[in-house]
C-alpha atoms as a PDB file:
ATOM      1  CA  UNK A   1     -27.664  35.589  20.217  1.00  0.00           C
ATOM      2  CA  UNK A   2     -24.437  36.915  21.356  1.00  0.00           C
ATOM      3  CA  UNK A   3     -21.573  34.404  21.848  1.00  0.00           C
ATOM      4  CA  UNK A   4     -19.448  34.685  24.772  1.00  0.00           C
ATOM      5  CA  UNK A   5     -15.385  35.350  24.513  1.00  0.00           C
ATOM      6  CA  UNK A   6     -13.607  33.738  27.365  1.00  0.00           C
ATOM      7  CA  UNK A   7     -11.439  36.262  29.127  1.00  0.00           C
ATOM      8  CA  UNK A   8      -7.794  35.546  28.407  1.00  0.00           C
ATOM      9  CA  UNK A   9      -6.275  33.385  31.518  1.00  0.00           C
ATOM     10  CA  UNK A  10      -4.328  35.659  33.408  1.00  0.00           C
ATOM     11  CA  UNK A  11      -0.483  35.684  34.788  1.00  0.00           C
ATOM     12  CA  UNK A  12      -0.114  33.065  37.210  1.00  0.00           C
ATOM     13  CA  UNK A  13       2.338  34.920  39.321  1.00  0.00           C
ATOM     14  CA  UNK A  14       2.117  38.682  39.030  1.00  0.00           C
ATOM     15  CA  UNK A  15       4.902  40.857  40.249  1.00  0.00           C
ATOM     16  CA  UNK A  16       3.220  43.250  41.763  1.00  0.00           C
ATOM     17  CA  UNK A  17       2.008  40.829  44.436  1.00  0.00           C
ATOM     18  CA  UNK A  18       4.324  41.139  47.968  1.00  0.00           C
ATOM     19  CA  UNK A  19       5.076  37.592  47.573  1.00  0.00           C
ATOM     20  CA  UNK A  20       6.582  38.084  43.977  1.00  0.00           C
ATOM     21  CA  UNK A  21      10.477  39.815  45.289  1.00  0.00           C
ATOM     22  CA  UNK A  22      10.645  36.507  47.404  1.00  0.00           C
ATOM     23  CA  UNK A  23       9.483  34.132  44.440  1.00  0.00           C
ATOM     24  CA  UNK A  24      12.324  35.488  42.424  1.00  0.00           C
ATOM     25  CA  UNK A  25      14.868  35.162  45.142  1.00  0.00           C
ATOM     26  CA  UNK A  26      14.023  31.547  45.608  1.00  0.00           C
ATOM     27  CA  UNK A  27      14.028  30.609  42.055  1.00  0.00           C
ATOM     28  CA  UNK A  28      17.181  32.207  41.622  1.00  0.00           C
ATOM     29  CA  UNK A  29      18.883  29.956  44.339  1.00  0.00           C
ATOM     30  CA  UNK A  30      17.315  27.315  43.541  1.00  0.00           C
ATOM     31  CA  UNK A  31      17.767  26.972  39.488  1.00  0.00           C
ATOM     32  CA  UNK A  32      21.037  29.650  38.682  1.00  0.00           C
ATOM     33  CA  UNK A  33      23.886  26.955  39.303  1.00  0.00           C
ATOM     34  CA  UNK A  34      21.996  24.528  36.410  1.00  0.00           C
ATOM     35  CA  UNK A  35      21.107  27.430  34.130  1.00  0.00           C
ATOM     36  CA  UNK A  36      24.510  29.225  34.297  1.00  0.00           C
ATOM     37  CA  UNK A  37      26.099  25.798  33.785  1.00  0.00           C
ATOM     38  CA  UNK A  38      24.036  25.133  30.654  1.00  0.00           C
ATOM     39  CA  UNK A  39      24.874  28.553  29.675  1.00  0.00           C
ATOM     40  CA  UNK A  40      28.311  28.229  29.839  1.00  0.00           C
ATOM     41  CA  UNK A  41      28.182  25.037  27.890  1.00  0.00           C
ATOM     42  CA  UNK A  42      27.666  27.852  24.608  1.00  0.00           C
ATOM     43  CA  UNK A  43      31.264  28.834  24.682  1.00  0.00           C
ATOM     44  CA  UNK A  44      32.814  32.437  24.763  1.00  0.00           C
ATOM     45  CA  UNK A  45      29.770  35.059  24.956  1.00  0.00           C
ATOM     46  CA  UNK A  46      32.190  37.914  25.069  1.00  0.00           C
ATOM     47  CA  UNK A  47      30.996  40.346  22.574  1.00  0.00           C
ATOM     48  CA  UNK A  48      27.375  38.844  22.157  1.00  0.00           C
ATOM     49  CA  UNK A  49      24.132  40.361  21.662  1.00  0.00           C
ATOM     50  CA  UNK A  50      21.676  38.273  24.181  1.00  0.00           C
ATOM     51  CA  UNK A  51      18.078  38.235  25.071  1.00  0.00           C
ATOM     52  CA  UNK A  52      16.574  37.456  28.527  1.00  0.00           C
ATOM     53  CA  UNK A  53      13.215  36.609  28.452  1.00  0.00           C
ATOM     54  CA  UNK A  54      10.995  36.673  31.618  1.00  0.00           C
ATOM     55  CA  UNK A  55      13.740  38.133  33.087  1.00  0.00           C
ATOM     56  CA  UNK A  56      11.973  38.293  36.647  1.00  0.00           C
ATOM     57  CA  UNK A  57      15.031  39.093  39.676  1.00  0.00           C
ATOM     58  CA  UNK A  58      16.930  39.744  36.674  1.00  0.00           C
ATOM     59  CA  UNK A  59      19.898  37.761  37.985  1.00  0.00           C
ATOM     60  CA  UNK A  60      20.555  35.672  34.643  1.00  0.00           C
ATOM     61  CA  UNK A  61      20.815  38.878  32.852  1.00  0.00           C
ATOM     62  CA  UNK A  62      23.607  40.447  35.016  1.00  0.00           C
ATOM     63  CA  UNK A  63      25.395  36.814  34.449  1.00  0.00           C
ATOM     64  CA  UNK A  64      25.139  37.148  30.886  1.00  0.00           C
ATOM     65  CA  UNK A  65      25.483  40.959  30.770  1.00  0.00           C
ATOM     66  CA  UNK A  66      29.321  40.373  32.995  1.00  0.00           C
ATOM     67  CA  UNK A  67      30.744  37.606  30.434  1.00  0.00           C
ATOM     68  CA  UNK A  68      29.160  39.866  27.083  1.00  0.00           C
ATOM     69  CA  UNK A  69      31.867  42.503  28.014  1.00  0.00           C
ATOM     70  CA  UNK A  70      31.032  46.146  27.281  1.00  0.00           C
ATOM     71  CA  UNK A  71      31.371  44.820  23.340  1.00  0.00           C
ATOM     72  CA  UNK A  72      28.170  43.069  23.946  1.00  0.00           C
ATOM     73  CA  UNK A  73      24.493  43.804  24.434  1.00  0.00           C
ATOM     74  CA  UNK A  74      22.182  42.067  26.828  1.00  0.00           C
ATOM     75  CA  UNK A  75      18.687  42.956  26.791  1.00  0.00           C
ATOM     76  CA  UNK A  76      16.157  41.336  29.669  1.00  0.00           C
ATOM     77  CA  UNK A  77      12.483  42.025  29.181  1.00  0.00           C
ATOM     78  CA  UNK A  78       9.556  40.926  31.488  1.00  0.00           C
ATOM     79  CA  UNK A  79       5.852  41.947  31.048  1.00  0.00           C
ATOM     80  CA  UNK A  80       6.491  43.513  34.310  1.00  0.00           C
ATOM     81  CA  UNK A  81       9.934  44.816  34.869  1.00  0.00           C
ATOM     82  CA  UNK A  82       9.771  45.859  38.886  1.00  0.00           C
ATOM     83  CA  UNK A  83      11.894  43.397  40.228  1.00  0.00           C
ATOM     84  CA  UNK A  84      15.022  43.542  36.966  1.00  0.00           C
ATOM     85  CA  UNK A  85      17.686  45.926  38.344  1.00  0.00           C
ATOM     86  CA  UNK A  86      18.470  49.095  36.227  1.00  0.00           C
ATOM     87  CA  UNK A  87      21.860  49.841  35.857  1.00  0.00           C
ATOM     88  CA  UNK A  88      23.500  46.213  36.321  1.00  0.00           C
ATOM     89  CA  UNK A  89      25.394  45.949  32.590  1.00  0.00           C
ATOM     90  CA  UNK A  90      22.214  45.467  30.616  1.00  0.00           C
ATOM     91  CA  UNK A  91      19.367  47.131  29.489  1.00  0.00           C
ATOM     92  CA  UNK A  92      15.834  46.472  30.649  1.00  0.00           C
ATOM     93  CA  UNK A  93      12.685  46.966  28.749  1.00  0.00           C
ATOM     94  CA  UNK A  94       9.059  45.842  29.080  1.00  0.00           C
ATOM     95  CA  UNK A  95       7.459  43.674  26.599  1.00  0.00           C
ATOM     96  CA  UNK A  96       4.680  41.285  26.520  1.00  0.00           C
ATOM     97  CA  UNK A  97       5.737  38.152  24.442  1.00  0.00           C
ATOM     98  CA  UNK A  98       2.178  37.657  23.585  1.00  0.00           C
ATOM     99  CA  UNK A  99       0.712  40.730  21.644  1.00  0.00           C
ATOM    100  CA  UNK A 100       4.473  42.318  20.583  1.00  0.00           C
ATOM    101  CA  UNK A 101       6.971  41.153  18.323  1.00  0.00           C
ATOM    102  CA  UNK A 102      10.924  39.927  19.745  1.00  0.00           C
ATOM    103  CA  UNK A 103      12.881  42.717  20.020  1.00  0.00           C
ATOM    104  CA  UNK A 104      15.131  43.695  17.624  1.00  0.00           C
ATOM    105  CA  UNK A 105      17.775  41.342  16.749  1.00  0.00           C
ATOM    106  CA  UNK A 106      19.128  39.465  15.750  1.00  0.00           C
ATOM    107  CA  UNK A 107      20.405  37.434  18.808  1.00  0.00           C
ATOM    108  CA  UNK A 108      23.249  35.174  19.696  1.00  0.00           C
ATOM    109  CA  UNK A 109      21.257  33.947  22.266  1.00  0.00           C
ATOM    110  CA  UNK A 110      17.647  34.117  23.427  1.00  0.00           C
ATOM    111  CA  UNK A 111      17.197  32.263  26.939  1.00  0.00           C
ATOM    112  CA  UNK A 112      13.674  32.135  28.901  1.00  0.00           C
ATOM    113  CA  UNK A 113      13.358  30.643  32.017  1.00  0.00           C
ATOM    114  CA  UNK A 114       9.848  29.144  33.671  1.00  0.00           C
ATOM    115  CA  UNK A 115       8.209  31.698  30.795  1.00  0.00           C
ATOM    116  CA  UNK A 116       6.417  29.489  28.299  1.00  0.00           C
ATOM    117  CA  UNK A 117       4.768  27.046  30.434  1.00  0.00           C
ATOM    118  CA  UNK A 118       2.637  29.740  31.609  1.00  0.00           C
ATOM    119  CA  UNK A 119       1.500  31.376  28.342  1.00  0.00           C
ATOM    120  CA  UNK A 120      -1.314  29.108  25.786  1.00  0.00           C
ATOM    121  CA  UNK A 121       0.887  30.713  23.111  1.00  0.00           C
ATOM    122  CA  UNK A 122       3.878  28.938  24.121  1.00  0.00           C
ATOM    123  CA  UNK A 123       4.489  26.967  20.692  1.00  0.00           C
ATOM    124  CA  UNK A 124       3.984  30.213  18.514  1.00  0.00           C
ATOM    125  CA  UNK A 125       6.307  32.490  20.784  1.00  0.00           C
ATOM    126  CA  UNK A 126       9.119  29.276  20.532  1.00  0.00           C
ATOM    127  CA  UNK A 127       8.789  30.067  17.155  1.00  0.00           C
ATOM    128  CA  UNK A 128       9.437  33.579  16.959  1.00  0.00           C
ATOM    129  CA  UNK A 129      11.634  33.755  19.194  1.00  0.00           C
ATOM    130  CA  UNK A 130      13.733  30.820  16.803  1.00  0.00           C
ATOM    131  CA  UNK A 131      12.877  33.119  13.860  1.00  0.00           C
ATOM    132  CA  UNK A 132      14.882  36.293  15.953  1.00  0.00           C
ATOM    133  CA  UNK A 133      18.218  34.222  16.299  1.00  0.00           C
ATOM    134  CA  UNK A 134      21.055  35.057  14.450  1.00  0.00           C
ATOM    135  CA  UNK A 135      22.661  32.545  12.168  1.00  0.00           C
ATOM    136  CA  UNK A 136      24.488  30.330  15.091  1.00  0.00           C
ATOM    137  CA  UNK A 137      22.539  31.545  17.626  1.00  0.00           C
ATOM    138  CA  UNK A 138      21.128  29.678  20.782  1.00  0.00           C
ATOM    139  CA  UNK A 139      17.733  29.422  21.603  1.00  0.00           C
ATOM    140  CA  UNK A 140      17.868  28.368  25.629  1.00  0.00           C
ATOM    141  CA  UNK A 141      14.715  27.258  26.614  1.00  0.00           C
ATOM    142  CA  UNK A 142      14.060  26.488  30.715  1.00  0.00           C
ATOM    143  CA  UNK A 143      10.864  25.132  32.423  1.00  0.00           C
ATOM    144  CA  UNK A 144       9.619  22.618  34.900  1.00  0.00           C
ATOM    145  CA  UNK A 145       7.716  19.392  34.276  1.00  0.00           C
ATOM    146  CA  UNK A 146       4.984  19.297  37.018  1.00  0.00           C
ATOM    147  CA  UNK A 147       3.034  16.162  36.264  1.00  0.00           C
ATOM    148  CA  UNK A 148       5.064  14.129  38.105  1.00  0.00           C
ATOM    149  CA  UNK A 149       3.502  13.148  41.569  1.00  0.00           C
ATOM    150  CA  UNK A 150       5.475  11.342  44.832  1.00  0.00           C
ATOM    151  CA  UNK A 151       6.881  15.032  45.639  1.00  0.00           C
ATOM    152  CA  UNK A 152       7.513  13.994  49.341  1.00  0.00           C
ATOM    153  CA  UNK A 153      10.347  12.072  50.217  1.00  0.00           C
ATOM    154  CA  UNK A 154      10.489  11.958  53.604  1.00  0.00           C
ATOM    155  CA  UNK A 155       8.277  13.716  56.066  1.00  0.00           C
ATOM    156  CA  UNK A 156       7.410  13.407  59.895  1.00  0.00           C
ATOM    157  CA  UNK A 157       4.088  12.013  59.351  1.00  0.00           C
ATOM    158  CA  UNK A 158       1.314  10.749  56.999  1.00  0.00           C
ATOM    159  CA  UNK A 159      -0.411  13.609  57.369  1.00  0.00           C
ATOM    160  CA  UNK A 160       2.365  16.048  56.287  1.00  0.00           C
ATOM    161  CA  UNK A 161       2.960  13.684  53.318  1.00  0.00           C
ATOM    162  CA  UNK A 162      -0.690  14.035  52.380  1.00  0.00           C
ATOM    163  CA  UNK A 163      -0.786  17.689  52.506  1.00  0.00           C
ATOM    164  CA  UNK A 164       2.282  17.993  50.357  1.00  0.00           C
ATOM    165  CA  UNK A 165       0.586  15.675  47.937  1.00  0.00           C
ATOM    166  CA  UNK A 166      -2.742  17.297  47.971  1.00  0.00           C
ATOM    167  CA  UNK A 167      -0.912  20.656  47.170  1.00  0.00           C
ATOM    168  CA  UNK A 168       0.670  19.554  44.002  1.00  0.00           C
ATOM    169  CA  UNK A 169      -2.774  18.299  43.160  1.00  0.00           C
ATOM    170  CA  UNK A 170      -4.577  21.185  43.533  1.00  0.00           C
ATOM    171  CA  UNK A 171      -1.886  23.757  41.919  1.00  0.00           C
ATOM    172  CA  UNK A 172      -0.772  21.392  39.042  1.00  0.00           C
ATOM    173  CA  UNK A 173      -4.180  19.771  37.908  1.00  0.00           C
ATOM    174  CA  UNK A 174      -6.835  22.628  38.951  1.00  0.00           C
ATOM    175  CA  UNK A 175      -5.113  26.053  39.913  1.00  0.00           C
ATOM    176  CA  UNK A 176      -2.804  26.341  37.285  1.00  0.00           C
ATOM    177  CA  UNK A 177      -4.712  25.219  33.706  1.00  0.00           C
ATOM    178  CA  UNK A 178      -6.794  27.605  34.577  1.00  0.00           C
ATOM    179  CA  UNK A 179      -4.360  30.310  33.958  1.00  0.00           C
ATOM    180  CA  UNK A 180      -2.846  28.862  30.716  1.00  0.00           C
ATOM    181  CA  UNK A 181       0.072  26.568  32.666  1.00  0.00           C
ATOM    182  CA  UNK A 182       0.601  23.227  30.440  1.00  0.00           C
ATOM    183  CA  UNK A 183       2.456  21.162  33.173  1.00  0.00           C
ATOM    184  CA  UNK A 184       3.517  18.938  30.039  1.00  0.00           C
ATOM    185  CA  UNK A 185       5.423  21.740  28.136  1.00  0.00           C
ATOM    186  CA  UNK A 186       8.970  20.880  29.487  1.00  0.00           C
ATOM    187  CA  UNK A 187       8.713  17.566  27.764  1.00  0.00           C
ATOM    188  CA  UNK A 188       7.850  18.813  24.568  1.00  0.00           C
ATOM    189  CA  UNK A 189      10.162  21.837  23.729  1.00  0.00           C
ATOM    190  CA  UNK A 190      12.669  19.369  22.453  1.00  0.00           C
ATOM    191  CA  UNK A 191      10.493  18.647  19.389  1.00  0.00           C
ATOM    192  CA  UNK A 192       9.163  21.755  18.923  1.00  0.00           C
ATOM    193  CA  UNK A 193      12.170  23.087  18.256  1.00  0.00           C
ATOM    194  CA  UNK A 194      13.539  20.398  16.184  1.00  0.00           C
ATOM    195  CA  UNK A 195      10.179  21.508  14.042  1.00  0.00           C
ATOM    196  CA  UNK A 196      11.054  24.760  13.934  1.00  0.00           C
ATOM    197  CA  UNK A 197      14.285  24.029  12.041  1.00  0.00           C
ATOM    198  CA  UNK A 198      16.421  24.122  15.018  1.00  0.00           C
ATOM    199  CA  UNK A 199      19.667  21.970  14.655  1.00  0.00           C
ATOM    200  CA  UNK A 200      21.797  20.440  17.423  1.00  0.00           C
ATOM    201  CA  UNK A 201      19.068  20.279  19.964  1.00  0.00           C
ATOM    202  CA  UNK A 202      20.205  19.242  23.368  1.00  0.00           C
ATOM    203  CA  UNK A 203      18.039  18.586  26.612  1.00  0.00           C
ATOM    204  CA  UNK A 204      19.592  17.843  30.073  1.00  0.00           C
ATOM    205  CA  UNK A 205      16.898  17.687  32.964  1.00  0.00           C
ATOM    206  CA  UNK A 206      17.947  18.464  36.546  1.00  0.00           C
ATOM    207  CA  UNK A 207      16.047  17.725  39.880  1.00  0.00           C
ATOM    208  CA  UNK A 208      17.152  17.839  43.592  1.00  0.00           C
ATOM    209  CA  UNK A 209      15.850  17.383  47.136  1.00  0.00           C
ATOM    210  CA  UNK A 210      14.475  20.149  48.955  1.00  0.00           C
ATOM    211  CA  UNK A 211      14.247  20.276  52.819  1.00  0.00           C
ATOM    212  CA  UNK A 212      11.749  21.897  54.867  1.00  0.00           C
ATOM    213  CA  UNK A 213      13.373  25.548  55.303  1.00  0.00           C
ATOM    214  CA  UNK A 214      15.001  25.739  51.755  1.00  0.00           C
ATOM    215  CA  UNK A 215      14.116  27.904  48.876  1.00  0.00           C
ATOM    216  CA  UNK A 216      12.664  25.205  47.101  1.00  0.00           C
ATOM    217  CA  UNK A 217      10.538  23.998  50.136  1.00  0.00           C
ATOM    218  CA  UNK A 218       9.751  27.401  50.937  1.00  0.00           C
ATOM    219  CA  UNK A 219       8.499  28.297  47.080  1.00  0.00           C
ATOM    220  CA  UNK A 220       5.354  25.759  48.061  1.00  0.00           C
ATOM    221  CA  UNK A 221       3.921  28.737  50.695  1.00  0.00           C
ATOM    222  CA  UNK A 222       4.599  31.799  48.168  1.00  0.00           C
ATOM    223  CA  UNK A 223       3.235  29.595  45.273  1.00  0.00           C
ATOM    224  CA  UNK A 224       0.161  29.271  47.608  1.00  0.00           C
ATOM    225  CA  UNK A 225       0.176  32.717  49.189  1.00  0.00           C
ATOM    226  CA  UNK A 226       0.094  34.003  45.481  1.00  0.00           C
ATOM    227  CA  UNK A 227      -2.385  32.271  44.179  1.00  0.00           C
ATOM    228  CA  UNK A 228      -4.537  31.909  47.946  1.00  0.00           C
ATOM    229  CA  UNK A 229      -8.084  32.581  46.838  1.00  0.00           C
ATOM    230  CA  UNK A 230      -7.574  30.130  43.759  1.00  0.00           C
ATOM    231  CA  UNK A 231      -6.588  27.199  46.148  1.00  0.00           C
ATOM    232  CA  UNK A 232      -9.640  27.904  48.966  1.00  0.00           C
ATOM    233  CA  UNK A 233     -12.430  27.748  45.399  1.00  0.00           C
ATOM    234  CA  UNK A 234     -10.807  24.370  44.652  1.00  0.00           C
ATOM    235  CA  UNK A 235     -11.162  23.090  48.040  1.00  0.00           C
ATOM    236  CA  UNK A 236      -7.862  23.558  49.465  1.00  0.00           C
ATOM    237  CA  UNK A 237      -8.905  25.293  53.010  1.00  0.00           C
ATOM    238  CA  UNK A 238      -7.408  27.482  55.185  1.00  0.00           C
ATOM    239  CA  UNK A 239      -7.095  24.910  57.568  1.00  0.00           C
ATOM    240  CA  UNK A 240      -4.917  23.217  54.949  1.00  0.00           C
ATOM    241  CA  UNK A 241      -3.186  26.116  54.502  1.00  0.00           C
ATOM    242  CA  UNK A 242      -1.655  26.685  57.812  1.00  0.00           C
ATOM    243  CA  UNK A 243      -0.675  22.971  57.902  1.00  0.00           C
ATOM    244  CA  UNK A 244       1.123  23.377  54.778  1.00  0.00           C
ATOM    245  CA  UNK A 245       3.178  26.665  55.809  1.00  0.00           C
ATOM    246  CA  UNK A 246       3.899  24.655  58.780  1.00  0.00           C
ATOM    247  CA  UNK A 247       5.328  21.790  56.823  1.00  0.00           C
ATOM    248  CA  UNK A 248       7.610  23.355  54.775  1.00  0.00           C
ATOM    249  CA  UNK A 249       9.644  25.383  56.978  1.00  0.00           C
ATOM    250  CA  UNK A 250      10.109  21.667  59.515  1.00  0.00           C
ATOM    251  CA  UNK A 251      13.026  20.258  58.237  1.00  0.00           C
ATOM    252  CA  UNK A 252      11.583  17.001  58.487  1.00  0.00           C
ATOM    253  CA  UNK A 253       9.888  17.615  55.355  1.00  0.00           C
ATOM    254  CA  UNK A 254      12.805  16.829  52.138  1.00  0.00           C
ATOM    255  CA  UNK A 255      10.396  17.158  48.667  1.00  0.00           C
ATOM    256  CA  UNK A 256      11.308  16.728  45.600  1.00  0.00           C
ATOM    257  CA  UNK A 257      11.831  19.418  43.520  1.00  0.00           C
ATOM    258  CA  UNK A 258      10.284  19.490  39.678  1.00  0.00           C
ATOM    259  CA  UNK A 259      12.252  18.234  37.020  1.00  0.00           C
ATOM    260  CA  UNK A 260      14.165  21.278  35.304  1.00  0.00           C
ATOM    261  CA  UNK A 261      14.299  20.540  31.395  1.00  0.00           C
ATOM    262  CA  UNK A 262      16.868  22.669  29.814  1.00  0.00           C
ATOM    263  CA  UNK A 263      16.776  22.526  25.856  1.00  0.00           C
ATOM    264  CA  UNK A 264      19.157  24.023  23.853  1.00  0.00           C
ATOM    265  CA  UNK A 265      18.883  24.923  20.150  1.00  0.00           C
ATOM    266  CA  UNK A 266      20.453  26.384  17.459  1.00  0.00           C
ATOM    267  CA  UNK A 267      19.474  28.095  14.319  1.00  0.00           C
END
């Protein structure tokens, strides 16, 4: 009898869909001021040798690459690199965090942003990517906690409210899992660093309202544009559909956004 191998989940969000410049132009507006403040809480990077992981839009990579100085080295890597600009201060390479070893390093800093929630290797790639720091260095470690429910905190109706609602549902509890997302990974990173011998570890969490119309609100249709087929097999129909790219460009609609864990260690 010949046992049957599972087919490894795939990428929730591939680049190479249409949706995927948009994705990264929203998540850049909505999540740069906390990362770049967390950033800056590392002191003086002038001169630094930093990683980007996931670097996506690749705009935390040109803010590292500008305070790094031409002394420094900034390196952003993303299984696809499409979207990371080439010739903005830093260099680009592709790499797939799963199958190839960290770059050379080592590195002052390694960040990765909304990366590791989407990969089933998550805890072993924290790991290496601890291993690749350079005495002193910061591992920077960015995702969203999704288990939360109550997203909607205001809306014109009970209806809207209930689509919002039955979105999360679908994408966070059925959609996603699917595809290797752990919606409860924020929440651990903290201690999974502290067990990889990470000292000083540090975790602020960040979340804000989003109106109908924003980038956050607006995230909800590309999330489901991306990932359309997926939603309609788990009973989410394009009836559904319309009413929810309705809802969040009416700026009735104010959601919640997730809660943003930022965790900072050092080795």
């Amino acid at each position: 009898m010949t046992a049957t191998i599972d087919p490894a989940p795939a990428y929730s969000f591939d680049n190479d869909d249409p949706e995927s410049a948009g994705r990264h132009s929203h998540l850049s507006d909505i999540l740069d001021g906390f990362t770049f403040a967390r950033l800056g809480t590392l002191g003086d990077l002038t001169g630094k040798r930093c990683l980007e992981v996931g670097a996506g839009g690749g705009s935390v990579a040109r803010w590292l690459a500008e305070r790094a100085g031409a002394g420094g080295d900034v390196l952003a890597t993303d299984l696809n690199v499409r979207h990371v600009p080439i010739g903005a201060g830093f260099r680009v390479q592709r790499h797939d965090l799963v199958s190839e070893p960290v770059p050379e390093g080592p590195w002052d800093l390694i960040h990765a942003r909304l990366v590791l929630l989407h990969i089933p290797e998550r805890e072993e790639i924290l790991a290496r990517l601890a291993a690749a720091l350079a005495p002193g260095g910061a591992l920077v470690i960015e995702d969203w906690a999704t288990e939360f429910g109550n997203l909607t905190l205001a809306a014109p109706d009970a209806e809207t409210a209930g689509v919002i609602e039955h979105y999360r549902d679908v994408l966070v509890n059925r959609v996603l899992p699917k595809r290797g997302n752990d919606p409860t990974w924020a929440a651990r990173v903290h201690q999974v660093m502290v067990d990889n011998g990470l000292v000083g570890v540090d975790t602020a969490i960040e979340a804000a309202s989003w109106p109908g119309g924003s980038p956050g609100a607006v995230l909800i249709a590309v999330n489901v544009a991306q990932l359309r087929e997926d939603f309609i097999a788990a009973g989410f129909s394009e009836d559904r559909i319309e009413q929810l790219y309705a809802a969040v460009h009416d700026p009735r609609l104010v959601v919640r956004g997730h809660f943003t864990y930022s965790t900072i260690g050092r080795r």
